[in-house]
PDB file of N, CA and C in Angstrom:
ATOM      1  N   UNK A   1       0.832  -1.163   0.000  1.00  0.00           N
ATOM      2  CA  UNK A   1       0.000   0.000   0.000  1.00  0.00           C
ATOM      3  C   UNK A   1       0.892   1.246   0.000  1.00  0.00           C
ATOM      4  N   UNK A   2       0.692   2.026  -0.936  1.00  0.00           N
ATOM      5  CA  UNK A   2       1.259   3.425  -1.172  1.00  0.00           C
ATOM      6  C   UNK A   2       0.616   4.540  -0.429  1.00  0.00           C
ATOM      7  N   UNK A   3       1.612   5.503   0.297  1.00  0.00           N
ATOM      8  CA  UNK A   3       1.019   6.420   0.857  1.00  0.00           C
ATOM      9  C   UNK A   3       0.856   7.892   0.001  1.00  0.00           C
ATOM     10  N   UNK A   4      -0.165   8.367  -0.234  1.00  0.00           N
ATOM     11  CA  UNK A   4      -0.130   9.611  -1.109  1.00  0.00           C
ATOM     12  C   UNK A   4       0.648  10.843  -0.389  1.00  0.00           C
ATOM     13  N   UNK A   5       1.386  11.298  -0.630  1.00  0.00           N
ATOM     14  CA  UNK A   5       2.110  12.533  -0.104  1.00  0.00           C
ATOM     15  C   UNK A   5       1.010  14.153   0.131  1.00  0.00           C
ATOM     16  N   UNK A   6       0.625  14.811   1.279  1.00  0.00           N
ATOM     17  CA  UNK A   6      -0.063  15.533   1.359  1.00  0.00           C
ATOM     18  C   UNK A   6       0.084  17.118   1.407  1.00  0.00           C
ATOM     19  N   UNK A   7      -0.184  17.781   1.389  1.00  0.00           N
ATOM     20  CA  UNK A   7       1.047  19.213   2.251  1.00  0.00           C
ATOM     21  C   UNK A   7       1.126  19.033   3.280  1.00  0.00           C
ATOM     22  N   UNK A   8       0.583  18.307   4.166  1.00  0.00           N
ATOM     23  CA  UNK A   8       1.136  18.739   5.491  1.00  0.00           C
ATOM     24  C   UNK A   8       2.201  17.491   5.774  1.00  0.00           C
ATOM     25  N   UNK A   9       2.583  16.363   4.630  1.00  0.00           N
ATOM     26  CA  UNK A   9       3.386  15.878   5.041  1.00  0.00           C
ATOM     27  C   UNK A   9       5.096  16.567   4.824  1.00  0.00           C
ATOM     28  N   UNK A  10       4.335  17.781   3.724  1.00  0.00           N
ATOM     29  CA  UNK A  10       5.853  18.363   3.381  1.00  0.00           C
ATOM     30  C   UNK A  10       6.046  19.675   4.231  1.00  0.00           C
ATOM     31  N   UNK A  11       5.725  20.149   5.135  1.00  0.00           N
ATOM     32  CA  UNK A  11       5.515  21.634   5.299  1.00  0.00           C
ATOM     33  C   UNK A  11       7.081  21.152   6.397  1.00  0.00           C
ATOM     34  N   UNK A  12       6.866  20.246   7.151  1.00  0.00           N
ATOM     35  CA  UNK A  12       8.031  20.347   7.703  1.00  0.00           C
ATOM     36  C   UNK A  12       9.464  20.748   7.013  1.00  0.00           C
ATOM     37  N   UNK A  13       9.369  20.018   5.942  1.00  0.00           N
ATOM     38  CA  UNK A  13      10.738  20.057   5.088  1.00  0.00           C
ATOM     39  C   UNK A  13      10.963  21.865   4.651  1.00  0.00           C
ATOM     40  N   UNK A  14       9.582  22.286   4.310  1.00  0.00           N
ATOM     41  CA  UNK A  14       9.762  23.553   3.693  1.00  0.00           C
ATOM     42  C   UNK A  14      10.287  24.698   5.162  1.00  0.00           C
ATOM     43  N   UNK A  15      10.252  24.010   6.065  1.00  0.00           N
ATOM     44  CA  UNK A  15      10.364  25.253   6.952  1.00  0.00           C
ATOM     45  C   UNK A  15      11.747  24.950   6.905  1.00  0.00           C
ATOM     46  N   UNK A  16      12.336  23.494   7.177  1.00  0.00           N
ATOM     47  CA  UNK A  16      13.541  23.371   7.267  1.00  0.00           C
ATOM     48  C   UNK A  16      14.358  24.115   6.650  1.00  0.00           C
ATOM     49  N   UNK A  17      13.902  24.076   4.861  1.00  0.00           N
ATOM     50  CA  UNK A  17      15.053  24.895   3.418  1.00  0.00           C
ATOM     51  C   UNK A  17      14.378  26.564   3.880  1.00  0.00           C
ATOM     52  N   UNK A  18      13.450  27.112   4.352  1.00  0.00           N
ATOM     53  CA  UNK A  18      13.447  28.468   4.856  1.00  0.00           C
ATOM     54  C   UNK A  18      14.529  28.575   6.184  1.00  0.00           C
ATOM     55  N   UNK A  19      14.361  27.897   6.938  1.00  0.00           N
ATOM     56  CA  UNK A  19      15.287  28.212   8.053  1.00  0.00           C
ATOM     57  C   UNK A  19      17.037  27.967   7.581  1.00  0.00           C
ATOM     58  N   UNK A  20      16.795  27.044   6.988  1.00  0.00           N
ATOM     59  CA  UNK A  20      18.606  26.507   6.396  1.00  0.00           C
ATOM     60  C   UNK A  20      18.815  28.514   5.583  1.00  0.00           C
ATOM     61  N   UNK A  21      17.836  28.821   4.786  1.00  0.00           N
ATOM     62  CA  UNK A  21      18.042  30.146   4.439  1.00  0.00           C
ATOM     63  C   UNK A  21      18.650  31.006   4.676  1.00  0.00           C
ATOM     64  N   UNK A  22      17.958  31.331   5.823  1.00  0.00           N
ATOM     65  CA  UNK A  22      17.882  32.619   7.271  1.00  0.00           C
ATOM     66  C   UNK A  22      19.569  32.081   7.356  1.00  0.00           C
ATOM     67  N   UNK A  23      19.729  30.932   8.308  1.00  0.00           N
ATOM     68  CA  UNK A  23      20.867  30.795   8.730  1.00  0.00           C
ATOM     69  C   UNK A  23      21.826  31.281   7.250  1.00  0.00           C
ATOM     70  N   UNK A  24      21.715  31.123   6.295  1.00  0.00           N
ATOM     71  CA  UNK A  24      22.959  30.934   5.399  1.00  0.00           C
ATOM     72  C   UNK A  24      22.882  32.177   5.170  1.00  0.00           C
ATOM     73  N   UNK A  25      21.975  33.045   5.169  1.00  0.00           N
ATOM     74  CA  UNK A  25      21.865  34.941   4.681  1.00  0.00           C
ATOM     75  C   UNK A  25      22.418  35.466   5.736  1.00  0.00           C
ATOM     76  N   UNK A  26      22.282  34.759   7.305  1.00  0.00           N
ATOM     77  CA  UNK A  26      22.762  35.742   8.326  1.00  0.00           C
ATOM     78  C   UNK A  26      24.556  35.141   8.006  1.00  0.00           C
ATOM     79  N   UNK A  27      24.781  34.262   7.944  1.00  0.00           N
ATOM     80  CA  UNK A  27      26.159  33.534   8.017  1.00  0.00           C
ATOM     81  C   UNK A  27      27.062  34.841   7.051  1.00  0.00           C
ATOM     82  N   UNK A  28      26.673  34.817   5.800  1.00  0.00           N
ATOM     83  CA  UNK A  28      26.544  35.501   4.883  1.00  0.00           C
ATOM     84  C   UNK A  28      27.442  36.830   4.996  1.00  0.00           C
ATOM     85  N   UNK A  29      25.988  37.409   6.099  1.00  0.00           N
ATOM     86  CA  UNK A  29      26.229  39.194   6.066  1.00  0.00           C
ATOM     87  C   UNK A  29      27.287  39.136   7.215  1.00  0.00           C
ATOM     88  N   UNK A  30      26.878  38.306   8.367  1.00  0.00           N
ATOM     89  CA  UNK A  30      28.062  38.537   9.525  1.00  0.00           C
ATOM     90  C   UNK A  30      29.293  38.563   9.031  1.00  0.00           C
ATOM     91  N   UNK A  31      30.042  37.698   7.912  1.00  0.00           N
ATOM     92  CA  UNK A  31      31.314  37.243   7.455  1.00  0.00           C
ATOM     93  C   UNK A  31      31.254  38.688   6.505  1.00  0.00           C
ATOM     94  N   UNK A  32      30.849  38.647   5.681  1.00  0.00           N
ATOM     95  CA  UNK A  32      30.878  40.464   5.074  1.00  0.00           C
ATOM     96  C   UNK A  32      31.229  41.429   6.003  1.00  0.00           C
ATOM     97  N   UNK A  33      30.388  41.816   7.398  1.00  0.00           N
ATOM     98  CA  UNK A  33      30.351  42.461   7.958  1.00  0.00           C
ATOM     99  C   UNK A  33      31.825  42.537   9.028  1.00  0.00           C
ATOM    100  N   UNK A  34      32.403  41.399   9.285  1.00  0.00           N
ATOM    101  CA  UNK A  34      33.711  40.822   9.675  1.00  0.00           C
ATOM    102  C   UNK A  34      34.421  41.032   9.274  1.00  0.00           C
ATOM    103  N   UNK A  35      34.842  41.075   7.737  1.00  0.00           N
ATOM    104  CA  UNK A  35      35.715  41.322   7.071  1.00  0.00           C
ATOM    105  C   UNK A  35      35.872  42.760   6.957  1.00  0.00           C
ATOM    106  N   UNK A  36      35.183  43.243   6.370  1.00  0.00           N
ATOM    107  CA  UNK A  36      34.790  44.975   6.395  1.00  0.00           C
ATOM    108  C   UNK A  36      35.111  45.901   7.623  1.00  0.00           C
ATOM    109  N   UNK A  37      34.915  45.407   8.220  1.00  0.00           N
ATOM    110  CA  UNK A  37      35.268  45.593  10.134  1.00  0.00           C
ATOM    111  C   UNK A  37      36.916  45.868  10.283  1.00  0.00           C
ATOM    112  N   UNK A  38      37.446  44.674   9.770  1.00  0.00           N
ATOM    113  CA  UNK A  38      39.078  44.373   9.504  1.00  0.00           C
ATOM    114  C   UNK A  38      39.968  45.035   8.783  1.00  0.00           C
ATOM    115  N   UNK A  39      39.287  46.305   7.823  1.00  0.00           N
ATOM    116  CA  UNK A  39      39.707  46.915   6.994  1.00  0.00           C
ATOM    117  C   UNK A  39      40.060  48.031   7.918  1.00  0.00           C
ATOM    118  N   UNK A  40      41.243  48.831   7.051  1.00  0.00           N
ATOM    119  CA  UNK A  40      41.855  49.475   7.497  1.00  0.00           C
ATOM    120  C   UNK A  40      41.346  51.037   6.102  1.00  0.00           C
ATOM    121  N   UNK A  41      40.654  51.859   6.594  1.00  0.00           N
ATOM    122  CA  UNK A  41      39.679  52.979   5.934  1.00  0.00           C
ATOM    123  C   UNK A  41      41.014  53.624   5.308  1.00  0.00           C
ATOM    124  N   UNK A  42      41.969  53.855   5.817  1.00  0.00           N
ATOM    125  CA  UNK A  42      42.886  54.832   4.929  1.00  0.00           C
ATOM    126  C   UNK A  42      43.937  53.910   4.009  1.00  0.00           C
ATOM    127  N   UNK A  43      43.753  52.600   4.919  1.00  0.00           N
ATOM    128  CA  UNK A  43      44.350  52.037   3.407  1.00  0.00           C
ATOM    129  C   UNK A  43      44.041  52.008   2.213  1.00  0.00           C
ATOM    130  N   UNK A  44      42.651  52.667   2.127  1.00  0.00           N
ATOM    131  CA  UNK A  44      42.075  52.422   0.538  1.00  0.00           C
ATOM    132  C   UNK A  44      42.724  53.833  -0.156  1.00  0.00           C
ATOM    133  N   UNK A  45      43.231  53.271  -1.617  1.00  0.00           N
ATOM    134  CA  UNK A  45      43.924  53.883  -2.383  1.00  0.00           C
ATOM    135  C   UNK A  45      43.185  55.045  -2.966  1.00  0.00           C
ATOM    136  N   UNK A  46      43.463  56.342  -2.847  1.00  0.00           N
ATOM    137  CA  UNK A  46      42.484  57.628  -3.049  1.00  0.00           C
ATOM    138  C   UNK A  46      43.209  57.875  -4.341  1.00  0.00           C
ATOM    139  N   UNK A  47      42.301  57.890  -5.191  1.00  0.00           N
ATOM    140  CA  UNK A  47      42.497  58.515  -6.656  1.00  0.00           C
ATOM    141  C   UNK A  47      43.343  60.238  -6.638  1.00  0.00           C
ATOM    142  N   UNK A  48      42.675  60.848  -5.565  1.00  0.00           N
ATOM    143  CA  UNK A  48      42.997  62.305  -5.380  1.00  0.00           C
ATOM    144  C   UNK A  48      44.226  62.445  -4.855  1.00  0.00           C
ATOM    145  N   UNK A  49      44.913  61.748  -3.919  1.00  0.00           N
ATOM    146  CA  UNK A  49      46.117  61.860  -3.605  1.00  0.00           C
ATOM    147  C   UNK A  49      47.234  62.219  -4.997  1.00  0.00           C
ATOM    148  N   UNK A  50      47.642  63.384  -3.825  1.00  0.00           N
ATOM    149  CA  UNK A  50      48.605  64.058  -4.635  1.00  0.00           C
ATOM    150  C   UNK A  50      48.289  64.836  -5.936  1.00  0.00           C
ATOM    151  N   UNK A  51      47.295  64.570  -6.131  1.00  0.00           N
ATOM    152  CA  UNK A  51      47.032  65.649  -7.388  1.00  0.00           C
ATOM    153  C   UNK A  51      46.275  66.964  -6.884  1.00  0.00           C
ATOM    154  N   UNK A  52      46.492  68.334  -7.451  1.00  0.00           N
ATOM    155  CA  UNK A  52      45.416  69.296  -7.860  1.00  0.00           C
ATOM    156  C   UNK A  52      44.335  68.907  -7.231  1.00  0.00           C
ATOM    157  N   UNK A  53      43.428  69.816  -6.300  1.00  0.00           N
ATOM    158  CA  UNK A  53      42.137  69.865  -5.823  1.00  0.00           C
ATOM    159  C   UNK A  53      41.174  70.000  -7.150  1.00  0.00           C
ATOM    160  N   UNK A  54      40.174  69.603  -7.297  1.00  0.00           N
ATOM    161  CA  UNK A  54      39.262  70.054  -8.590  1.00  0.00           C
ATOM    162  C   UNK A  54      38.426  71.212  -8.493  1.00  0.00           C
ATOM    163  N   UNK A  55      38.186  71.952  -9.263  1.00  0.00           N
ATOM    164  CA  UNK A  55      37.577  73.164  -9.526  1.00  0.00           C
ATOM    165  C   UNK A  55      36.238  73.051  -9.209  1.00  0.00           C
ATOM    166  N   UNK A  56      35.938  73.715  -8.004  1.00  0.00           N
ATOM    167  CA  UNK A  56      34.239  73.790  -7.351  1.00  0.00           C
ATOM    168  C   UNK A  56      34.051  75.121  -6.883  1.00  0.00           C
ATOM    169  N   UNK A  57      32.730  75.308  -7.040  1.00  0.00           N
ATOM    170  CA  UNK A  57      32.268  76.746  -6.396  1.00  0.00           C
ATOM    171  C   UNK A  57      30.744  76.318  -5.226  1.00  0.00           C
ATOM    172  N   UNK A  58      30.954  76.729  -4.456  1.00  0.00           N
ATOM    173  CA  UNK A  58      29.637  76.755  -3.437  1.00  0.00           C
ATOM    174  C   UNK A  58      29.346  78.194  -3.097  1.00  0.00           C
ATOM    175  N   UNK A  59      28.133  77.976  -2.599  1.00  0.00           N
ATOM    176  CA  UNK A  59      27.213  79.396  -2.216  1.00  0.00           C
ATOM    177  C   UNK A  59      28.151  79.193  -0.244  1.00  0.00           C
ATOM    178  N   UNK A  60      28.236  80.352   0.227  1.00  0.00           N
ATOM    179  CA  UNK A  60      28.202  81.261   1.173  1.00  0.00           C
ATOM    180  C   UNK A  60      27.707  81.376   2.164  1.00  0.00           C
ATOM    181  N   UNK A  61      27.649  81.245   3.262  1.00  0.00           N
ATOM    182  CA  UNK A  61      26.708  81.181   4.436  1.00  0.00           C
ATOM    183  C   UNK A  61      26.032  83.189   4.640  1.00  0.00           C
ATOM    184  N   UNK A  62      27.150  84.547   3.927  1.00  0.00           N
ATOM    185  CA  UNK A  62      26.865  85.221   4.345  1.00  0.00           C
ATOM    186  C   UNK A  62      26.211  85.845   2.561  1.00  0.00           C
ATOM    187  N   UNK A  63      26.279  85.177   1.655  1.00  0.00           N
ATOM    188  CA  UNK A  63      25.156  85.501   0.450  1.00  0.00           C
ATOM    189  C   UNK A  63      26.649  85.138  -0.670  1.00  0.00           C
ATOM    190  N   UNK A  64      26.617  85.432  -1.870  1.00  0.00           N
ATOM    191  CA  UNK A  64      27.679  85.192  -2.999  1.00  0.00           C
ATOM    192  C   UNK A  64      27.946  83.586  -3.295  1.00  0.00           C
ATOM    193  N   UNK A  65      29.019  83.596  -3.708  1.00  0.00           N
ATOM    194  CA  UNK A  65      29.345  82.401  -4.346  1.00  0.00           C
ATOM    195  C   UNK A  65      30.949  82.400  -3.904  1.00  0.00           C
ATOM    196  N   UNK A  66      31.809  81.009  -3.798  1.00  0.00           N
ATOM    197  CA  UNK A  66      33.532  81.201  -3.593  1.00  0.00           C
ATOM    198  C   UNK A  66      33.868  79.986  -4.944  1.00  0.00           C
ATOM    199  N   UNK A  67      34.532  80.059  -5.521  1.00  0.00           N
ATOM    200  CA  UNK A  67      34.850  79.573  -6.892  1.00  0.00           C
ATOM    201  C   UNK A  67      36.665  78.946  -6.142  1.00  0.00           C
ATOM    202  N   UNK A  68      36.852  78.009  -5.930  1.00  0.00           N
ATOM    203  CA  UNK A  68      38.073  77.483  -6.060  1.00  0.00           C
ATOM    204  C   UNK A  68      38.990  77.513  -6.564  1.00  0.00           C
ATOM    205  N   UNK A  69      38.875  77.804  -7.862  1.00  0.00           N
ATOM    206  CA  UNK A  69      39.817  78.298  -8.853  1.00  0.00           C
ATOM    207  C   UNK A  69      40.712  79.845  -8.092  1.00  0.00           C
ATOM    208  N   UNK A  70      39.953  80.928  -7.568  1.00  0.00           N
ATOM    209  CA  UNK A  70      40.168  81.665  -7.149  1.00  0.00           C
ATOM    210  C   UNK A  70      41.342  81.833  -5.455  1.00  0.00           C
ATOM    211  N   UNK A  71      41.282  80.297  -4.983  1.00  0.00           N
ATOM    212  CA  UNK A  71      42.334  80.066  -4.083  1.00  0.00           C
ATOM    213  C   UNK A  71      43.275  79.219  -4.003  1.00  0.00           C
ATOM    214  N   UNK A  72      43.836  79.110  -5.572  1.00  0.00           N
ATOM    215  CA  UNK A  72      45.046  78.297  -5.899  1.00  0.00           C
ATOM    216  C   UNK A  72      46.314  78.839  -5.494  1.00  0.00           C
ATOM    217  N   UNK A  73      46.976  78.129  -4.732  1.00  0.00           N
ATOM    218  CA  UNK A  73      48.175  78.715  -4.634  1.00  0.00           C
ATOM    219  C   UNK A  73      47.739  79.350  -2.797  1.00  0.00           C
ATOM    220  N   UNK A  74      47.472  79.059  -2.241  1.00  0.00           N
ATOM    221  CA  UNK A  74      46.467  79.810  -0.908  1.00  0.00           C
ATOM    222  C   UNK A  74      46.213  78.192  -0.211  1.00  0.00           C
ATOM    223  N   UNK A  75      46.629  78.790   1.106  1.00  0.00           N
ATOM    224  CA  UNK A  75      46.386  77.285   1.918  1.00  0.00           C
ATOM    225  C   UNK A  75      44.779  77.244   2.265  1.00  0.00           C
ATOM    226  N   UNK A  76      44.198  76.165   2.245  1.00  0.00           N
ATOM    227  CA  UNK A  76      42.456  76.197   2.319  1.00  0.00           C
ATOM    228  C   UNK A  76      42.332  74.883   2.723  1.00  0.00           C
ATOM    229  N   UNK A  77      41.752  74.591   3.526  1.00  0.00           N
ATOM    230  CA  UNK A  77      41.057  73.544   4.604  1.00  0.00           C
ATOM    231  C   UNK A  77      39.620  73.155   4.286  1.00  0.00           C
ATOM    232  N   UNK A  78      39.173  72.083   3.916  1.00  0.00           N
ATOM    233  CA  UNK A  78      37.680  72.190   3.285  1.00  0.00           C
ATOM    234  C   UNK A  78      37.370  70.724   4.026  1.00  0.00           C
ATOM    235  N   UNK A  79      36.195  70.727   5.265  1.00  0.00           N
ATOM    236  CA  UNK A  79      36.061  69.362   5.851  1.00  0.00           C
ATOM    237  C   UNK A  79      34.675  69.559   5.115  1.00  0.00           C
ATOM    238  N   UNK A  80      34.410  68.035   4.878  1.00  0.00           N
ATOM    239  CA  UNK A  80      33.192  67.735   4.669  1.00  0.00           C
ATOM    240  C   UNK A  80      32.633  66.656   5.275  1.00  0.00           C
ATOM    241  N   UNK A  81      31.143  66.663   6.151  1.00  0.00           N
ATOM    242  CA  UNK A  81      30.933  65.705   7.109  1.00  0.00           C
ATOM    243  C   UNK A  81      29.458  65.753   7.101  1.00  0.00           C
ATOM    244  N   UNK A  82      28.996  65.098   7.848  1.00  0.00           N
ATOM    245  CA  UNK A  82      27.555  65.058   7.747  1.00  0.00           C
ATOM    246  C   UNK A  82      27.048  64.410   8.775  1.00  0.00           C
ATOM    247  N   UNK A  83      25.817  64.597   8.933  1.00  0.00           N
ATOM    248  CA  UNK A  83      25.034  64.315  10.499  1.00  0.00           C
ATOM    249  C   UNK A  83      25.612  63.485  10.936  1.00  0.00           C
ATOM    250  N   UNK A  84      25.548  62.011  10.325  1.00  0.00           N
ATOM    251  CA  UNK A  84      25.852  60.647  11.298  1.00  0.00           C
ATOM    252  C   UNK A  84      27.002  60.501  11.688  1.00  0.00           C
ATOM    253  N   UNK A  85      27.902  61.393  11.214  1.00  0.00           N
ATOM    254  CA  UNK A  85      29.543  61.371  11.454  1.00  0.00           C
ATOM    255  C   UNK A  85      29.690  61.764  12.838  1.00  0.00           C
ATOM    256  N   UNK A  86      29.372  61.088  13.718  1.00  0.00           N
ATOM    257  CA  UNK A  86      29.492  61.082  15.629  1.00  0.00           C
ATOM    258  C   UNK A  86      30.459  60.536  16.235  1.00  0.00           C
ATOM    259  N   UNK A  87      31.366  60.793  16.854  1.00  0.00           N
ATOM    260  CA  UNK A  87      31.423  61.645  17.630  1.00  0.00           C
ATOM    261  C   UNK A  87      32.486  62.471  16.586  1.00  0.00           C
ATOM    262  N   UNK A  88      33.422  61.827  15.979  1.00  0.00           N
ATOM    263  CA  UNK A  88      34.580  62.472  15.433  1.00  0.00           C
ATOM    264  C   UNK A  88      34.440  63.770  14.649  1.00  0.00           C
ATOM    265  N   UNK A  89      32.953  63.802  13.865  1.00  0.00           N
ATOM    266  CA  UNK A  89      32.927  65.133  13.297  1.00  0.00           C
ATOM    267  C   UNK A  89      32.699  66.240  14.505  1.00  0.00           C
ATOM    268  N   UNK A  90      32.090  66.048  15.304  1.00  0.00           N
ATOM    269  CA  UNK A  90      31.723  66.987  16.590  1.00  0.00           C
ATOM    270  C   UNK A  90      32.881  67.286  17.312  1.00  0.00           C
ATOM    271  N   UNK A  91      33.820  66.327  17.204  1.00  0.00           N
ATOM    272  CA  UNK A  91      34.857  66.537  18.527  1.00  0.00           C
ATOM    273  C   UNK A  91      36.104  67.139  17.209  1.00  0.00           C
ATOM    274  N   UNK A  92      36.301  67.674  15.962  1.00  0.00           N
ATOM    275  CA  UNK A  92      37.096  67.646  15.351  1.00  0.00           C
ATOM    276  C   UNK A  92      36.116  69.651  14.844  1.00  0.00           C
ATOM    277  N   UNK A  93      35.133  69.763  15.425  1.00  0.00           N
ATOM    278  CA  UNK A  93      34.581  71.016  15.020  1.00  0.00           C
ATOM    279  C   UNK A  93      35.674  72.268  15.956  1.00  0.00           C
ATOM    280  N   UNK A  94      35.372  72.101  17.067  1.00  0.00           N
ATOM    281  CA  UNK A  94      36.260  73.135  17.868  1.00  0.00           C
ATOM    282  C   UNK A  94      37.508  73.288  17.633  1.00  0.00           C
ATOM    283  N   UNK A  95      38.353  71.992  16.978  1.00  0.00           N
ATOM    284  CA  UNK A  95      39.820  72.307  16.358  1.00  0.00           C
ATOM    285  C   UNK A  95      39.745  72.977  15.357  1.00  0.00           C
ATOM    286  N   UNK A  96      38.912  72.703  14.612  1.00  0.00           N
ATOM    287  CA  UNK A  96      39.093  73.477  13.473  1.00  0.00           C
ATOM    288  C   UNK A  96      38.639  75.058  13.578  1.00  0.00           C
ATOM    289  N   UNK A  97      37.700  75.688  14.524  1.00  0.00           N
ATOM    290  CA  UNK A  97      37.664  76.458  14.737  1.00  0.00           C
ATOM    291  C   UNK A  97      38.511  77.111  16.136  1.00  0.00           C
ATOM    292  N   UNK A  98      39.514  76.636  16.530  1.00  0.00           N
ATOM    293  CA  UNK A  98      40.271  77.500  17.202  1.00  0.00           C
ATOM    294  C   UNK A  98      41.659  77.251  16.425  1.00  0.00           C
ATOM    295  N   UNK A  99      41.627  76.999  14.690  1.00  0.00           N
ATOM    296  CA  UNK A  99      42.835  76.983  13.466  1.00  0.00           C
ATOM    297  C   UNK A  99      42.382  78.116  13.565  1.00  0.00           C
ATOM    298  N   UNK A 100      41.172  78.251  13.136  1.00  0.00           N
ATOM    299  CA  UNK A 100      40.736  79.159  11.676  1.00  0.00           C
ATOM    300  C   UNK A 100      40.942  80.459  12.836  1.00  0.00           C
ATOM    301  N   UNK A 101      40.476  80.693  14.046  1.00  0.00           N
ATOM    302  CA  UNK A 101      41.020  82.029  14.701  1.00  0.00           C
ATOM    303  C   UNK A 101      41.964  82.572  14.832  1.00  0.00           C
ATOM    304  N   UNK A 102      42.822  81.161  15.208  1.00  0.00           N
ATOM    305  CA  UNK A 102      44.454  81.524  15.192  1.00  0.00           C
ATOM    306  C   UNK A 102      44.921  81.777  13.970  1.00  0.00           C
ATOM    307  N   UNK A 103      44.400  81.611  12.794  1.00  0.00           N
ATOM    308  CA  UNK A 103      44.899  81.663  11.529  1.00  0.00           C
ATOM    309  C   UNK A 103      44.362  83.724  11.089  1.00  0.00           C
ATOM    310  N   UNK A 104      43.081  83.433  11.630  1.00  0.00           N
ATOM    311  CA  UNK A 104      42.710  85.075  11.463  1.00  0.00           C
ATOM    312  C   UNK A 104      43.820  85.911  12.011  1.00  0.00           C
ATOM    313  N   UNK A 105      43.588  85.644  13.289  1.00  0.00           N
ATOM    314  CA  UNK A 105      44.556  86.625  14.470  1.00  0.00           C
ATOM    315  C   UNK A 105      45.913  86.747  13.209  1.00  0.00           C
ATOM    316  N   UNK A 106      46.660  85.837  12.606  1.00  0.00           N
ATOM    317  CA  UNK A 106      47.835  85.969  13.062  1.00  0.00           C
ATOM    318  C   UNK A 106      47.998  86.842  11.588  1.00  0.00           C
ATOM    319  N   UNK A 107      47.142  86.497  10.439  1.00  0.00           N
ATOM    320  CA  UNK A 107      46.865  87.517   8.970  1.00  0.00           C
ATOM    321  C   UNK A 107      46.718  88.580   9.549  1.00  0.00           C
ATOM    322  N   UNK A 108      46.292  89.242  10.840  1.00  0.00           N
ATOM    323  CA  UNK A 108      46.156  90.627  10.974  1.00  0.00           C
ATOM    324  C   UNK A 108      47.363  91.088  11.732  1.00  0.00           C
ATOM    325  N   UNK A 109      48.782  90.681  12.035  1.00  0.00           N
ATOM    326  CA  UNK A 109      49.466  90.774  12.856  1.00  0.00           C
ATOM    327  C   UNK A 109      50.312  91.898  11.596  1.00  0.00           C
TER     328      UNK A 109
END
């Protein structure tokens, strides 16, 4: 006598190849995430090193425009950071603004 196969004789198996899944997607990202971890951020090779800054203009906090081109040859400091950058952009704000004073003060000497 043959037994007919039903869904509920297979549902077990299907949870099994969903769960074997999960495990192999988390296995996956952790080992990505491990490796990536292990990296060393300034070892990656910057195209820009050593060459010429590129020619940009931004608007002004006090109205106009500053064109880059216009401070070649002129020492210029340009951080760029953004919200999620915690703590290091926050704790790297007050250095840069007690440069830029000491740098005022000393152009007016």
């Amino acid at each position: 006598m043959t037994t007919v196969p039903t869904p509920e004789n297979h549902r077990p198996a299907t949870q099994f190849y969903i769960l074997a899944l999960v495990v192999a997607v988390a296995i996956a990202v952790i080992g990505v995430l491990a490796f990536g971890l292990t990296r060393d951020p300034r070892a990656i090779p910057s195209p820009l090193i050593g060459r010429p800054m590129p020619d940009f203009s931004f608007a002004l906090f006090s109205g106009g425009t500053l064109n880059t081109r216009a401070l070649r040859r002129k020492v210029m400091i340009v951080n760029f950071w953004a919200s999620w950058c915690y703590p290091a952009c926050y704790e790297e704000a007050p250095r840069l603004q007690r440069m830029w004073s000491f740098t005022e003060n000393a152009a007016s000497w």
